[in-house]
PDB file of N, CA and C in Angstrom:
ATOM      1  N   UNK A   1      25.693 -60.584   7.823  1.00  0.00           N
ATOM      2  CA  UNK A   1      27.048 -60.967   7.503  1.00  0.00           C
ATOM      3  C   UNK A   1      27.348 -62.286   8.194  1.00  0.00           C
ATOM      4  N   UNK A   2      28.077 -63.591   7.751  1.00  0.00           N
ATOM      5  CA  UNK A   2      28.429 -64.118   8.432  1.00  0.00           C
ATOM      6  C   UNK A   2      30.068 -64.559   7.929  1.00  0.00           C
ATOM      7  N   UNK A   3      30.768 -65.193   9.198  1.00  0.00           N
ATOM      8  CA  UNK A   3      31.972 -64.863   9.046  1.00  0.00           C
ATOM      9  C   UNK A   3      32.690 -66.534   9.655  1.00  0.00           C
ATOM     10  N   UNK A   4      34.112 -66.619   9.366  1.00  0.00           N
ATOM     11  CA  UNK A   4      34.812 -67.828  10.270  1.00  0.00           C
ATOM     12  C   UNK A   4      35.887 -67.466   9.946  1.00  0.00           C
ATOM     13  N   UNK A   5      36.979 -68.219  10.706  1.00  0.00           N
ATOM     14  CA  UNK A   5      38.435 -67.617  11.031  1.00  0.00           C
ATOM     15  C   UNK A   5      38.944 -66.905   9.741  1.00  0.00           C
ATOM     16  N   UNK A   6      38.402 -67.520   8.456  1.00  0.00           N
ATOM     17  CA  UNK A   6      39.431 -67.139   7.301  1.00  0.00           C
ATOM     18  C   UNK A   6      38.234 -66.237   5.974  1.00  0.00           C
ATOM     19  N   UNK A   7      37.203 -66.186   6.354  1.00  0.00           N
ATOM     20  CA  UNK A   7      36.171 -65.654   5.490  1.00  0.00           C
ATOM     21  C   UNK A   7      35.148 -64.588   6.008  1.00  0.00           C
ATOM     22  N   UNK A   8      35.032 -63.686   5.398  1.00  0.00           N
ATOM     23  CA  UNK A   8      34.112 -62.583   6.277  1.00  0.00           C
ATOM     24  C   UNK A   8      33.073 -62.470   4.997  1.00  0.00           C
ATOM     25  N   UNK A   9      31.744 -62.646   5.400  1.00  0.00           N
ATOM     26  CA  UNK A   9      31.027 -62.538   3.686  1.00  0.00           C
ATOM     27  C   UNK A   9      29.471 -61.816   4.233  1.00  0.00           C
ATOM     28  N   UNK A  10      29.239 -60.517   3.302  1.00  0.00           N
ATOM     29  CA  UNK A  10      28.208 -59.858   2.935  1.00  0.00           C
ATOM     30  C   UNK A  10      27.683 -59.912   1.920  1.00  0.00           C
ATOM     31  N   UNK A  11      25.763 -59.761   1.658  1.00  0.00           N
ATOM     32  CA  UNK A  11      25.515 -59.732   0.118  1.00  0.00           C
ATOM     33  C   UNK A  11      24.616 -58.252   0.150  1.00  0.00           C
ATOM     34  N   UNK A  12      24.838 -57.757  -1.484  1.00  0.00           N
ATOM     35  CA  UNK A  12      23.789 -56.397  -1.949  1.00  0.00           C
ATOM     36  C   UNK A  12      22.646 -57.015  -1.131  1.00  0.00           C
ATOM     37  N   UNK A  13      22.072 -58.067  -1.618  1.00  0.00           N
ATOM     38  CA  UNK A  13      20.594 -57.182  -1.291  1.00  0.00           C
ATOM     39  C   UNK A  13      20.359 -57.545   0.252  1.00  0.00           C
ATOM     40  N   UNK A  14      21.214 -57.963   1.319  1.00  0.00           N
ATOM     41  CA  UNK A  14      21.001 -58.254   2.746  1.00  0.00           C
ATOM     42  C   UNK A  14      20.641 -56.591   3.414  1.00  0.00           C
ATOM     43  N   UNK A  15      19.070 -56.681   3.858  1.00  0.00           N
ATOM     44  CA  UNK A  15      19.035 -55.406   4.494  1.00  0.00           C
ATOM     45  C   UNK A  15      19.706 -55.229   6.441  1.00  0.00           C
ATOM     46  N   UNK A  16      20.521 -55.311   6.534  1.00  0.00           N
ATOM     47  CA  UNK A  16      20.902 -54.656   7.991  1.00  0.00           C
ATOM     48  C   UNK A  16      22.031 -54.444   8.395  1.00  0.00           C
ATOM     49  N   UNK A  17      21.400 -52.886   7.098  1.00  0.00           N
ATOM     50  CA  UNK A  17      22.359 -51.603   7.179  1.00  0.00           C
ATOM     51  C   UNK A  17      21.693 -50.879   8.713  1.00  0.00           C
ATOM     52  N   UNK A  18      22.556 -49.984   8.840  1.00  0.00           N
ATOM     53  CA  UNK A  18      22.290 -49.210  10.189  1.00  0.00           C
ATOM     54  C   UNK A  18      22.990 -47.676   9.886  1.00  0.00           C
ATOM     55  N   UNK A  19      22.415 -46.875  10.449  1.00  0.00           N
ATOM     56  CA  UNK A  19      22.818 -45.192  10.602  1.00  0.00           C
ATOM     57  C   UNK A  19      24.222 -45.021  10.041  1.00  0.00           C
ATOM     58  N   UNK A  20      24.586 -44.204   9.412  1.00  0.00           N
ATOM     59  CA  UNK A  20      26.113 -44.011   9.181  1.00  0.00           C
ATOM     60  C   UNK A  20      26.162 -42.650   9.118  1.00  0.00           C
ATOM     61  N   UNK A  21      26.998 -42.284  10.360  1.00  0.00           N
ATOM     62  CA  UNK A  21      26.501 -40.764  10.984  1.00  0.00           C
ATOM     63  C   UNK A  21      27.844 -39.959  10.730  1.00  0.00           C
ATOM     64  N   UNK A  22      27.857 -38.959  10.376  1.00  0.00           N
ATOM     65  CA  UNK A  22      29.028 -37.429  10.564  1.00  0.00           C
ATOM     66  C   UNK A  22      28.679 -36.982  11.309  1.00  0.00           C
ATOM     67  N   UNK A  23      28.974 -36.998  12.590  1.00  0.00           N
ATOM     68  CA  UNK A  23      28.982 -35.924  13.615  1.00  0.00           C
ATOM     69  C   UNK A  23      27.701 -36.527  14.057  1.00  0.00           C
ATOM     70  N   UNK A  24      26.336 -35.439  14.137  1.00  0.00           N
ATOM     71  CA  UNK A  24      25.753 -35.524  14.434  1.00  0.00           C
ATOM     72  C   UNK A  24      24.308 -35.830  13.305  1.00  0.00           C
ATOM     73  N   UNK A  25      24.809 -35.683  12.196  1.00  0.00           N
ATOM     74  CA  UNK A  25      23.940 -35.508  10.789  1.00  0.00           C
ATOM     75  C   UNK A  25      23.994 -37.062  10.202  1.00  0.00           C
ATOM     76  N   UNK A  26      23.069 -38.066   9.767  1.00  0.00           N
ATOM     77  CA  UNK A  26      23.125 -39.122   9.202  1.00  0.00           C
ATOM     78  C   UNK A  26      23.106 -38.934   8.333  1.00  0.00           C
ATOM     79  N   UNK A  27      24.395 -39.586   7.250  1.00  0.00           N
ATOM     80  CA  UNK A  27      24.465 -39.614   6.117  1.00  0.00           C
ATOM     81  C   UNK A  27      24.711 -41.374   5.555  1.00  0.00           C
ATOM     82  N   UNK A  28      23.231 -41.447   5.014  1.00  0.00           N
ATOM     83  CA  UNK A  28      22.943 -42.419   4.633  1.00  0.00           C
ATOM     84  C   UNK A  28      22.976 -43.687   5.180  1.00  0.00           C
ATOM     85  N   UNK A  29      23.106 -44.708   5.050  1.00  0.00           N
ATOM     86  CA  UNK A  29      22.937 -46.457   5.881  1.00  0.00           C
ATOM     87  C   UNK A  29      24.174 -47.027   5.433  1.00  0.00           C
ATOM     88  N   UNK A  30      24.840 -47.760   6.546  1.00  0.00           N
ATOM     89  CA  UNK A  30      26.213 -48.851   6.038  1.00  0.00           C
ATOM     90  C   UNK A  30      25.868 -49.803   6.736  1.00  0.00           C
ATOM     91  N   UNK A  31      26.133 -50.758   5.821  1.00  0.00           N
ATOM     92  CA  UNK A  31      26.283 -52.331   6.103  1.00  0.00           C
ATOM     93  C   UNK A  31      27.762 -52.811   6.238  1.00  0.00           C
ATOM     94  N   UNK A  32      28.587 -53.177   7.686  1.00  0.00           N
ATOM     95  CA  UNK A  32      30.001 -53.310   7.589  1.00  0.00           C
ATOM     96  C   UNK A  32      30.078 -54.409   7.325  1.00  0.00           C
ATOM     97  N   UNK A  33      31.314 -54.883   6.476  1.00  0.00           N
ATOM     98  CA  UNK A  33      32.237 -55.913   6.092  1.00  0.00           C
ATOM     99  C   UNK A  33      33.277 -56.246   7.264  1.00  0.00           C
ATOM    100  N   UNK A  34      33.979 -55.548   7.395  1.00  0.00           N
ATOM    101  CA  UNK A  34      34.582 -55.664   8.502  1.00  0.00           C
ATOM    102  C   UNK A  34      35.363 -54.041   9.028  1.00  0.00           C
ATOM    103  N   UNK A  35      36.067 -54.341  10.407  1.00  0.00           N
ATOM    104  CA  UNK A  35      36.445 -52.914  10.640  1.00  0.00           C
ATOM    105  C   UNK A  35      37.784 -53.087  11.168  1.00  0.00           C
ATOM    106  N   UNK A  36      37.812 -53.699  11.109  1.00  0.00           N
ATOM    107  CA  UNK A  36      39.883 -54.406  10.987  1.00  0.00           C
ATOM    108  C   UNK A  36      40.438 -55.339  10.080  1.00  0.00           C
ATOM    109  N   UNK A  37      41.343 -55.288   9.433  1.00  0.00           N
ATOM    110  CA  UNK A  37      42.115 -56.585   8.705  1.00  0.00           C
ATOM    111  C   UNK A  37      42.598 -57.489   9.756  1.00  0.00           C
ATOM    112  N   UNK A  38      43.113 -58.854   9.165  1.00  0.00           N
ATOM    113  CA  UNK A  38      43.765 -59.709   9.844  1.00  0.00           C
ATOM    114  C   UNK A  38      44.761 -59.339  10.851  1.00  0.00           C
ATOM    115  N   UNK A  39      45.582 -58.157  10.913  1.00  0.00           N
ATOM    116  CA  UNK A  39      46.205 -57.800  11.969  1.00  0.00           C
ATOM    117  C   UNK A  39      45.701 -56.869  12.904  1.00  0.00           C
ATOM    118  N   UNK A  40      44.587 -56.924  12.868  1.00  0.00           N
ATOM    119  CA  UNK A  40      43.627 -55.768  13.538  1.00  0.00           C
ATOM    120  C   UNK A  40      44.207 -54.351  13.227  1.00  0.00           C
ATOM    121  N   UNK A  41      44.272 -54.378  12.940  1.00  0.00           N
ATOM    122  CA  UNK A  41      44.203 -52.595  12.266  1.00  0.00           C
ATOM    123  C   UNK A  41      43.593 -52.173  11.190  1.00  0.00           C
ATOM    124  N   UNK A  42      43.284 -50.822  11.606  1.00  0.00           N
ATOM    125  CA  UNK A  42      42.139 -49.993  11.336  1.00  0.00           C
ATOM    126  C   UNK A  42      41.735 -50.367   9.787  1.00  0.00           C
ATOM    127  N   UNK A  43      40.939 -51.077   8.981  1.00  0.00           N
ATOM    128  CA  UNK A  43      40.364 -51.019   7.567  1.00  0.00           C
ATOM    129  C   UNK A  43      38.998 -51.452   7.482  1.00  0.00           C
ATOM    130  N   UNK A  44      38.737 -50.759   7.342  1.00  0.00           N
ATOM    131  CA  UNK A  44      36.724 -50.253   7.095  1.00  0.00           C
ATOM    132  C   UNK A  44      36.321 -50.963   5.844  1.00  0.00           C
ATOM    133  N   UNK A  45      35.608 -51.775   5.351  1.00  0.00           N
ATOM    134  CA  UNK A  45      34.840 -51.871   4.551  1.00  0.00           C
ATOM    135  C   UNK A  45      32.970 -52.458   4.483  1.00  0.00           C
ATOM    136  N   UNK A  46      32.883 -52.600   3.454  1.00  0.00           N
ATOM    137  CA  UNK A  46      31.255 -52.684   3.401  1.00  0.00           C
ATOM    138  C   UNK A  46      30.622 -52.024   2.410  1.00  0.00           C
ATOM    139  N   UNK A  47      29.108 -52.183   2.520  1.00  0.00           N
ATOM    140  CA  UNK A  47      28.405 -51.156   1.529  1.00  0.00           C
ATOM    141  C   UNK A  47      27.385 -49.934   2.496  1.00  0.00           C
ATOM    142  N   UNK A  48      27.402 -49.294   1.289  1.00  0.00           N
ATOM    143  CA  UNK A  48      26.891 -47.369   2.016  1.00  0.00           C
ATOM    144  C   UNK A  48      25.904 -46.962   0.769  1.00  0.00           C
ATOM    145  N   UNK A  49      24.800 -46.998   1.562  1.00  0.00           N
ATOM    146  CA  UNK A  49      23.974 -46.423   0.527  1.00  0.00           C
ATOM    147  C   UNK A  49      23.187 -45.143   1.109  1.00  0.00           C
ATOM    148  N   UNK A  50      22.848 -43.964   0.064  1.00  0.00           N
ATOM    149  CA  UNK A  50      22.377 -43.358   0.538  1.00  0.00           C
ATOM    150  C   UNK A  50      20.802 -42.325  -0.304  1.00  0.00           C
ATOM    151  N   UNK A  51      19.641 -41.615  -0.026  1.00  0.00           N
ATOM    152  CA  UNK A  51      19.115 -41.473  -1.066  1.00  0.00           C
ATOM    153  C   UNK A  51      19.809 -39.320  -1.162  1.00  0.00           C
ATOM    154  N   UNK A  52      18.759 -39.131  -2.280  1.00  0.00           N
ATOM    155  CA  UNK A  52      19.969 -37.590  -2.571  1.00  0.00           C
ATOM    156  C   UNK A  52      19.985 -37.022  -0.972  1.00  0.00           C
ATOM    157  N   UNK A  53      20.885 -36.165  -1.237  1.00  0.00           N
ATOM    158  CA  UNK A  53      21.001 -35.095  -0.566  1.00  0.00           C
ATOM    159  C   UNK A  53      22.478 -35.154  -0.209  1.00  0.00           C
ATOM    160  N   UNK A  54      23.387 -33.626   0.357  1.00  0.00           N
ATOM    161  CA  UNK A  54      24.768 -32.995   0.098  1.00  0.00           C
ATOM    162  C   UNK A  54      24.950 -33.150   1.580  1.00  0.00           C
ATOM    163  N   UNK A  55      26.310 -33.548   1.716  1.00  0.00           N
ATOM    164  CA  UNK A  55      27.274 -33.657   2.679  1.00  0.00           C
ATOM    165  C   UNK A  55      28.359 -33.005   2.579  1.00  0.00           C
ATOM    166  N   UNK A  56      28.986 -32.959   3.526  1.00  0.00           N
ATOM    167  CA  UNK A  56      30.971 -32.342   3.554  1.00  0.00           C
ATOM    168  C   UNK A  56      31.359 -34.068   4.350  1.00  0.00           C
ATOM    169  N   UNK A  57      32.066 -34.199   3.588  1.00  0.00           N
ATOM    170  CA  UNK A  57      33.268 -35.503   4.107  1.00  0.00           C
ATOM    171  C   UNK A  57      34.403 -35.452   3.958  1.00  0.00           C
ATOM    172  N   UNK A  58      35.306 -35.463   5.311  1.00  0.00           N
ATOM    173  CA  UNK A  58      36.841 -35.658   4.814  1.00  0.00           C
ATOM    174  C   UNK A  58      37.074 -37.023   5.063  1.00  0.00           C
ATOM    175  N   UNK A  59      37.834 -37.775   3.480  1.00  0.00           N
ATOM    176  CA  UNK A  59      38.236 -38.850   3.727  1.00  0.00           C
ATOM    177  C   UNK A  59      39.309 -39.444   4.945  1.00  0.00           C
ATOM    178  N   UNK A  60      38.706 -40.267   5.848  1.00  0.00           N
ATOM    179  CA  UNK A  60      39.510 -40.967   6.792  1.00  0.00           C
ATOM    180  C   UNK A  60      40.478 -41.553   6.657  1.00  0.00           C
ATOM    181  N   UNK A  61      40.535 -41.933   5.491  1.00  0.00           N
ATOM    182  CA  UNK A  61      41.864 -42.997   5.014  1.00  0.00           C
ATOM    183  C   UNK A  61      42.049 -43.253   3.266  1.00  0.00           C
ATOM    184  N   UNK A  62      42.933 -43.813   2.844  1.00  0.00           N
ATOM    185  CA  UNK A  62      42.734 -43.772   1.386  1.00  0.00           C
ATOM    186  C   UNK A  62      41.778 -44.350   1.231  1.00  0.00           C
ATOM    187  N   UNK A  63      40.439 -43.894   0.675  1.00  0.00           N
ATOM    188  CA  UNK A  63      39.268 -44.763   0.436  1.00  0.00           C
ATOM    189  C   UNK A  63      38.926 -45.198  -1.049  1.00  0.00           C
ATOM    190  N   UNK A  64      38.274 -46.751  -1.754  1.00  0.00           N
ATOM    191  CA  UNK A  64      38.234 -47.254  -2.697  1.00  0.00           C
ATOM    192  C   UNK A  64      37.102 -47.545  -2.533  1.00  0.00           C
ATOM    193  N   UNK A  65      36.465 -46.924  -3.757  1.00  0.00           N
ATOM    194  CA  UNK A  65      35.028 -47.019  -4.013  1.00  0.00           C
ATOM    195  C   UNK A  65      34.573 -47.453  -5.245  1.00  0.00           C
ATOM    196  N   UNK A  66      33.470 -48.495  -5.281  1.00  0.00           N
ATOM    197  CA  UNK A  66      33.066 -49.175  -6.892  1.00  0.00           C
ATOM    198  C   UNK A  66      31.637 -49.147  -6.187  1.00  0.00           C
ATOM    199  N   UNK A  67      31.228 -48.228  -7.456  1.00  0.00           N
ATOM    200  CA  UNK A  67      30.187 -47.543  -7.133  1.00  0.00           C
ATOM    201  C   UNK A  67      28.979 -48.464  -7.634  1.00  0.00           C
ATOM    202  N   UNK A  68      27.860 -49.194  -7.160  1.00  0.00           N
ATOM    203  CA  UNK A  68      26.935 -50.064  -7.805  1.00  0.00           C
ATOM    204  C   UNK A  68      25.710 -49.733  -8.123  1.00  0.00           C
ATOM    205  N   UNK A  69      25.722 -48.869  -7.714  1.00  0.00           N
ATOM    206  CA  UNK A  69      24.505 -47.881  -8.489  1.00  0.00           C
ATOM    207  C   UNK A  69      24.353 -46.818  -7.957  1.00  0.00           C
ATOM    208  N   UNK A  70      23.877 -45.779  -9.001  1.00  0.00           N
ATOM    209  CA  UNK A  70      23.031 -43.976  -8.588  1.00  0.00           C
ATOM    210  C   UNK A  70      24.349 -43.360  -9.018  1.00  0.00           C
ATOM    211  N   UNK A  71      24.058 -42.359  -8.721  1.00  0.00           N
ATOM    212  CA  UNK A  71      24.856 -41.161  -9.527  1.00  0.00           C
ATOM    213  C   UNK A  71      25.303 -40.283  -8.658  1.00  0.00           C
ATOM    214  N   UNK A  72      26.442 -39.506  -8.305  1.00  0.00           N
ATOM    215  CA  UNK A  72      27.646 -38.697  -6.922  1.00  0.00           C
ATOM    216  C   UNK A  72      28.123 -37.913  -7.743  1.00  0.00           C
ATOM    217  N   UNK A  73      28.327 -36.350  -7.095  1.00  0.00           N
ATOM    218  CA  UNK A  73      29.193 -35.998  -7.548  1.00  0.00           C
ATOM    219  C   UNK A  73      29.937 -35.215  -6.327  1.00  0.00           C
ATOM    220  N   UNK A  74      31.499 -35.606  -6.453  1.00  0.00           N
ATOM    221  CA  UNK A  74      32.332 -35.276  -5.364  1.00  0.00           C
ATOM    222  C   UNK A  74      33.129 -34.048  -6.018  1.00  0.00           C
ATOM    223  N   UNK A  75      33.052 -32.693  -4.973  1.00  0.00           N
ATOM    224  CA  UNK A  75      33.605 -31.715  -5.388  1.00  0.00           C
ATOM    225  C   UNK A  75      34.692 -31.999  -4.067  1.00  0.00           C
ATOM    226  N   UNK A  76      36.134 -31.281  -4.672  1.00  0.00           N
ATOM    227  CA  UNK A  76      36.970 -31.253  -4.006  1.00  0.00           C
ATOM    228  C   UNK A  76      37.427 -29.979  -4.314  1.00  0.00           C
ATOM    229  N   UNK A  77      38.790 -29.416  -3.592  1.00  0.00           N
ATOM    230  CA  UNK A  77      39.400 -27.984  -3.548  1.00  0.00           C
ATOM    231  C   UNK A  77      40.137 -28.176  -4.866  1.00  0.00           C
ATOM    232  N   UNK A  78      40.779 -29.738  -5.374  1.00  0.00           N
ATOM    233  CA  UNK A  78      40.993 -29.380  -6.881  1.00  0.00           C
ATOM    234  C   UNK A  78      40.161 -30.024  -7.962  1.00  0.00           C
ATOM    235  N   UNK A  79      39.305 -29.778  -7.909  1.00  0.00           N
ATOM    236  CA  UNK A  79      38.311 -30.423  -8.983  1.00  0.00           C
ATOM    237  C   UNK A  79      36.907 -31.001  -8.587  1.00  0.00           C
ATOM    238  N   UNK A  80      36.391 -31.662  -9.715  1.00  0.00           N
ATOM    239  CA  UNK A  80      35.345 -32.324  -9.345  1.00  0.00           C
ATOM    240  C   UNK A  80      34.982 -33.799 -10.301  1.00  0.00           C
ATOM    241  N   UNK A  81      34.119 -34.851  -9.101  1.00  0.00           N
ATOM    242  CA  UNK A  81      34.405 -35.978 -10.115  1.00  0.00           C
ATOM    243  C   UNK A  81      32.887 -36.229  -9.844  1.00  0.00           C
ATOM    244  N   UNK A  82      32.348 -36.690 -11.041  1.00  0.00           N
ATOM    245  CA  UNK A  82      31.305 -37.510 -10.974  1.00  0.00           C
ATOM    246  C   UNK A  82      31.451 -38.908 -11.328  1.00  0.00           C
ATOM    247  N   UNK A  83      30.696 -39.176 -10.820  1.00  0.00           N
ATOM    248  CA  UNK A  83      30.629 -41.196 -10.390  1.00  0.00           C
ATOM    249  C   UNK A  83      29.655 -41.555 -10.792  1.00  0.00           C
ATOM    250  N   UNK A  84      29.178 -42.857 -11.379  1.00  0.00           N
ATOM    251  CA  UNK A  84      28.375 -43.291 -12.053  1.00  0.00           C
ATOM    252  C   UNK A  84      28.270 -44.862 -11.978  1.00  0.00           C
ATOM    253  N   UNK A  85      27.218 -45.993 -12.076  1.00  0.00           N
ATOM    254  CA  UNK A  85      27.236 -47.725 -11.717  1.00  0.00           C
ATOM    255  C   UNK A  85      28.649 -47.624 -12.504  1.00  0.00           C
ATOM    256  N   UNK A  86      29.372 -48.939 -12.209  1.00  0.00           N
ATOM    257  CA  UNK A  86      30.092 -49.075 -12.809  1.00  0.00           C
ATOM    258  C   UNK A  86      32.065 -48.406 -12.373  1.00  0.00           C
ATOM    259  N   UNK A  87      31.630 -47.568 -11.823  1.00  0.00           N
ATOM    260  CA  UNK A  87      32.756 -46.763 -11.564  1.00  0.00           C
ATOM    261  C   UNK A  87      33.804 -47.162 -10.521  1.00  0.00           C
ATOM    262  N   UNK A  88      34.860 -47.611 -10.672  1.00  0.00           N
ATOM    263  CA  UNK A  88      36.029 -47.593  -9.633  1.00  0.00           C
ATOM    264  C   UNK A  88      37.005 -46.734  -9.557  1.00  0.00           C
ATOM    265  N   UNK A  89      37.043 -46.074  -8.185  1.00  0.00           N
ATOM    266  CA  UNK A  89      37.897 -45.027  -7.763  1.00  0.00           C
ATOM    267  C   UNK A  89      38.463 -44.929  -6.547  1.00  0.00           C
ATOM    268  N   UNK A  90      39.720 -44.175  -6.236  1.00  0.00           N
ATOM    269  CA  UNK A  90      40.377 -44.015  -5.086  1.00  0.00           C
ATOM    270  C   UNK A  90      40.186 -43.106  -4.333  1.00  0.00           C
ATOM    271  N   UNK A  91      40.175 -42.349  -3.276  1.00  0.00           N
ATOM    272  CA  UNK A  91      40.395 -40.789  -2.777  1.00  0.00           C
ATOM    273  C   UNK A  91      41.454 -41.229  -1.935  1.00  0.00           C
ATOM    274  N   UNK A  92      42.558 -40.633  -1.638  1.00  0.00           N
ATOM    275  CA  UNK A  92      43.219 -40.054  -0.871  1.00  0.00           C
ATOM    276  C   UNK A  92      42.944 -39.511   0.911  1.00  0.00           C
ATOM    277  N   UNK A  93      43.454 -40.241   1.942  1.00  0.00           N
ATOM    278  CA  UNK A  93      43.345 -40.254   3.158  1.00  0.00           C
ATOM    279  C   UNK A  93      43.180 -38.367   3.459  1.00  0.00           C
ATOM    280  N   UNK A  94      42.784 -37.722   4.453  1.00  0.00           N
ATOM    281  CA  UNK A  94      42.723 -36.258   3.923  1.00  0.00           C
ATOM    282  C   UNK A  94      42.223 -35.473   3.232  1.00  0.00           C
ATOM    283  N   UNK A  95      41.728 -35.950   1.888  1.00  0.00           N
ATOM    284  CA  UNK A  95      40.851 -35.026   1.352  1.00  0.00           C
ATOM    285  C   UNK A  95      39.381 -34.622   1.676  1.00  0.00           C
ATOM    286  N   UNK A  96      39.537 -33.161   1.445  1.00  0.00           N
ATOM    287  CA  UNK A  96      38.065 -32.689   2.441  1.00  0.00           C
ATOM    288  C   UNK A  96      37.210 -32.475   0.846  1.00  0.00           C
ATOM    289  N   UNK A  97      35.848 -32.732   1.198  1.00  0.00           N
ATOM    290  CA  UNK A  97      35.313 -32.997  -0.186  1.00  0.00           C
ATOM    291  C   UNK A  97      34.037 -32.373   0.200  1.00  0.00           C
ATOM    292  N   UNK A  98      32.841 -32.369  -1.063  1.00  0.00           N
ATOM    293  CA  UNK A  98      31.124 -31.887  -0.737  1.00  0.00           C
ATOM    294  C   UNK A  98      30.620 -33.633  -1.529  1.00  0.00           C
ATOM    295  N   UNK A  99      29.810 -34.142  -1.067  1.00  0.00           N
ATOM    296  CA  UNK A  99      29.539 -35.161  -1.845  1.00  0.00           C
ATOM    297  C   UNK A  99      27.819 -34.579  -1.800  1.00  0.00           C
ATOM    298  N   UNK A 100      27.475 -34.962  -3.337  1.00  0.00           N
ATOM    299  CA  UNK A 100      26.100 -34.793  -3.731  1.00  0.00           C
ATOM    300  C   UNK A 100      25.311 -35.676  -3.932  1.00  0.00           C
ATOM    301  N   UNK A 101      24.788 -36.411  -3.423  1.00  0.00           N
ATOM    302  CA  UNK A 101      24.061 -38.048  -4.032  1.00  0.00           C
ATOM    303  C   UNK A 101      22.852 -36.936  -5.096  1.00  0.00           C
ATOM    304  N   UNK A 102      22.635 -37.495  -6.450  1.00  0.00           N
ATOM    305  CA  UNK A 102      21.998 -36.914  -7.256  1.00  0.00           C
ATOM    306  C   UNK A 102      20.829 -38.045  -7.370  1.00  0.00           C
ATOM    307  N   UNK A 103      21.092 -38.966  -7.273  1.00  0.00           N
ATOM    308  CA  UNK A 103      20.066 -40.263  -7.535  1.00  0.00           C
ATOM    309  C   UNK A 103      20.351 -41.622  -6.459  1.00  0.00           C
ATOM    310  N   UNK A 104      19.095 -42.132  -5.638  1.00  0.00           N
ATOM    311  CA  UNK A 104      19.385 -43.139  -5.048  1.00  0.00           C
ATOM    312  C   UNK A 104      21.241 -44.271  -5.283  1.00  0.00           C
ATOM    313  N   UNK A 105      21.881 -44.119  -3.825  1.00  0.00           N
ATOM    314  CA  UNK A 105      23.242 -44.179  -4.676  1.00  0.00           C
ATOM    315  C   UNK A 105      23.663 -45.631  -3.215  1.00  0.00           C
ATOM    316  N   UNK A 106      24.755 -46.758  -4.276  1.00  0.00           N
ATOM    317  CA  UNK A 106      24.919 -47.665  -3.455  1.00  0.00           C
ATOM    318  C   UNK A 106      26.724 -47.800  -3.680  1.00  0.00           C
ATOM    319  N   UNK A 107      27.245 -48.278  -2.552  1.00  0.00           N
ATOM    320  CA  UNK A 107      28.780 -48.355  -2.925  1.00  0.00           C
ATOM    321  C   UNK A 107      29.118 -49.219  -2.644  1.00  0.00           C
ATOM    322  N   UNK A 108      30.465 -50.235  -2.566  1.00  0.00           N
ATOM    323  CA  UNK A 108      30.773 -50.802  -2.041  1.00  0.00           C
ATOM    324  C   UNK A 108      32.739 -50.204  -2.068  1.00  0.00           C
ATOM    325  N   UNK A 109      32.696 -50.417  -0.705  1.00  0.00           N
ATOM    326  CA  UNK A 109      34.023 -49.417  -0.043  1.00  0.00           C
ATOM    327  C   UNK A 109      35.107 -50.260   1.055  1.00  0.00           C
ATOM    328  N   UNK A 110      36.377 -49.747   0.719  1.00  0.00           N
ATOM    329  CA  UNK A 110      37.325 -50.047   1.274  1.00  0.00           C
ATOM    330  C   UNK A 110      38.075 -48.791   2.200  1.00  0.00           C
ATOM    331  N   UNK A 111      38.378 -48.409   2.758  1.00  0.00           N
ATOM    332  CA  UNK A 111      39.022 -47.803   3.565  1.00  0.00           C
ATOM    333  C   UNK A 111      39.750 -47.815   4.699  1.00  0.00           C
ATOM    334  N   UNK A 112      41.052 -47.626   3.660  1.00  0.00           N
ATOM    335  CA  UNK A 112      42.554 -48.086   4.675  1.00  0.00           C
ATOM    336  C   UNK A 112      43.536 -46.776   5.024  1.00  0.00           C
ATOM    337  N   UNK A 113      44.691 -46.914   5.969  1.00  0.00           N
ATOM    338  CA  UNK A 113      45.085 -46.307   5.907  1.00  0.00           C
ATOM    339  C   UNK A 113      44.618 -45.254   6.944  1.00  0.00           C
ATOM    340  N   UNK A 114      43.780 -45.360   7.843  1.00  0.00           N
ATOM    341  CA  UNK A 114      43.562 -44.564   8.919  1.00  0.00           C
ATOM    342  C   UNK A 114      43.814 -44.108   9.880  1.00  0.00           C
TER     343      UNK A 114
END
């Protein structure tokens, strides 16, 4: 990543992503964008990639996701969504979810509101 007072800039294919851990369980690699806005407070972004396998995640903050490749499917207590390249979506700060990576899966994510 490199950055100056007014520009913060990451690219897909830059590899140095690092651990992106729940608890004690790694779920998948993130590459951060940044981890504060201009007023320093709390907003997460970057890309998160991960290969299959099922997690429990509760969203930290309203999170915005445009999904750039592989295939998710997020079960929640009301429903369930699958995600696909191409896909832009919101979740809600609070929601406790199962996420399934079904196929090598890459995101690029915003998360505010924490």
């Amino acid at each position: 990543m490199s950055q100056n007072n007014i520009c913060k800039r990451t690219t897909i294919s830059n590899n140095s992503y690092e651990p992106f851990m729940l608890g004690d369980k790694q779920a998948g690699e993130v590459q951060w964008l940044s981890q504060t806005n201009s007023n320093n407070d709390p907003t997460f972004s970057g890309l998160w990639r991960c290969e299959p396998m099922t997690f429990e995640y509760e969203f930290p903050g309203d999170e915005y996701i445009h999904v750039l490749s592989g295939e998710l499917h997020i079960q929640t207590k009301d429903g369930y969504y699958d995600l696909n390249q191409g896909d832009i979506v919101m979740f809600n700060k609070g929601v406790k979810s199962t996420w399934i990576i079904r196929s090598s899966f890459k995101k690029f994510f915003v998360i505010d509101n924490c």
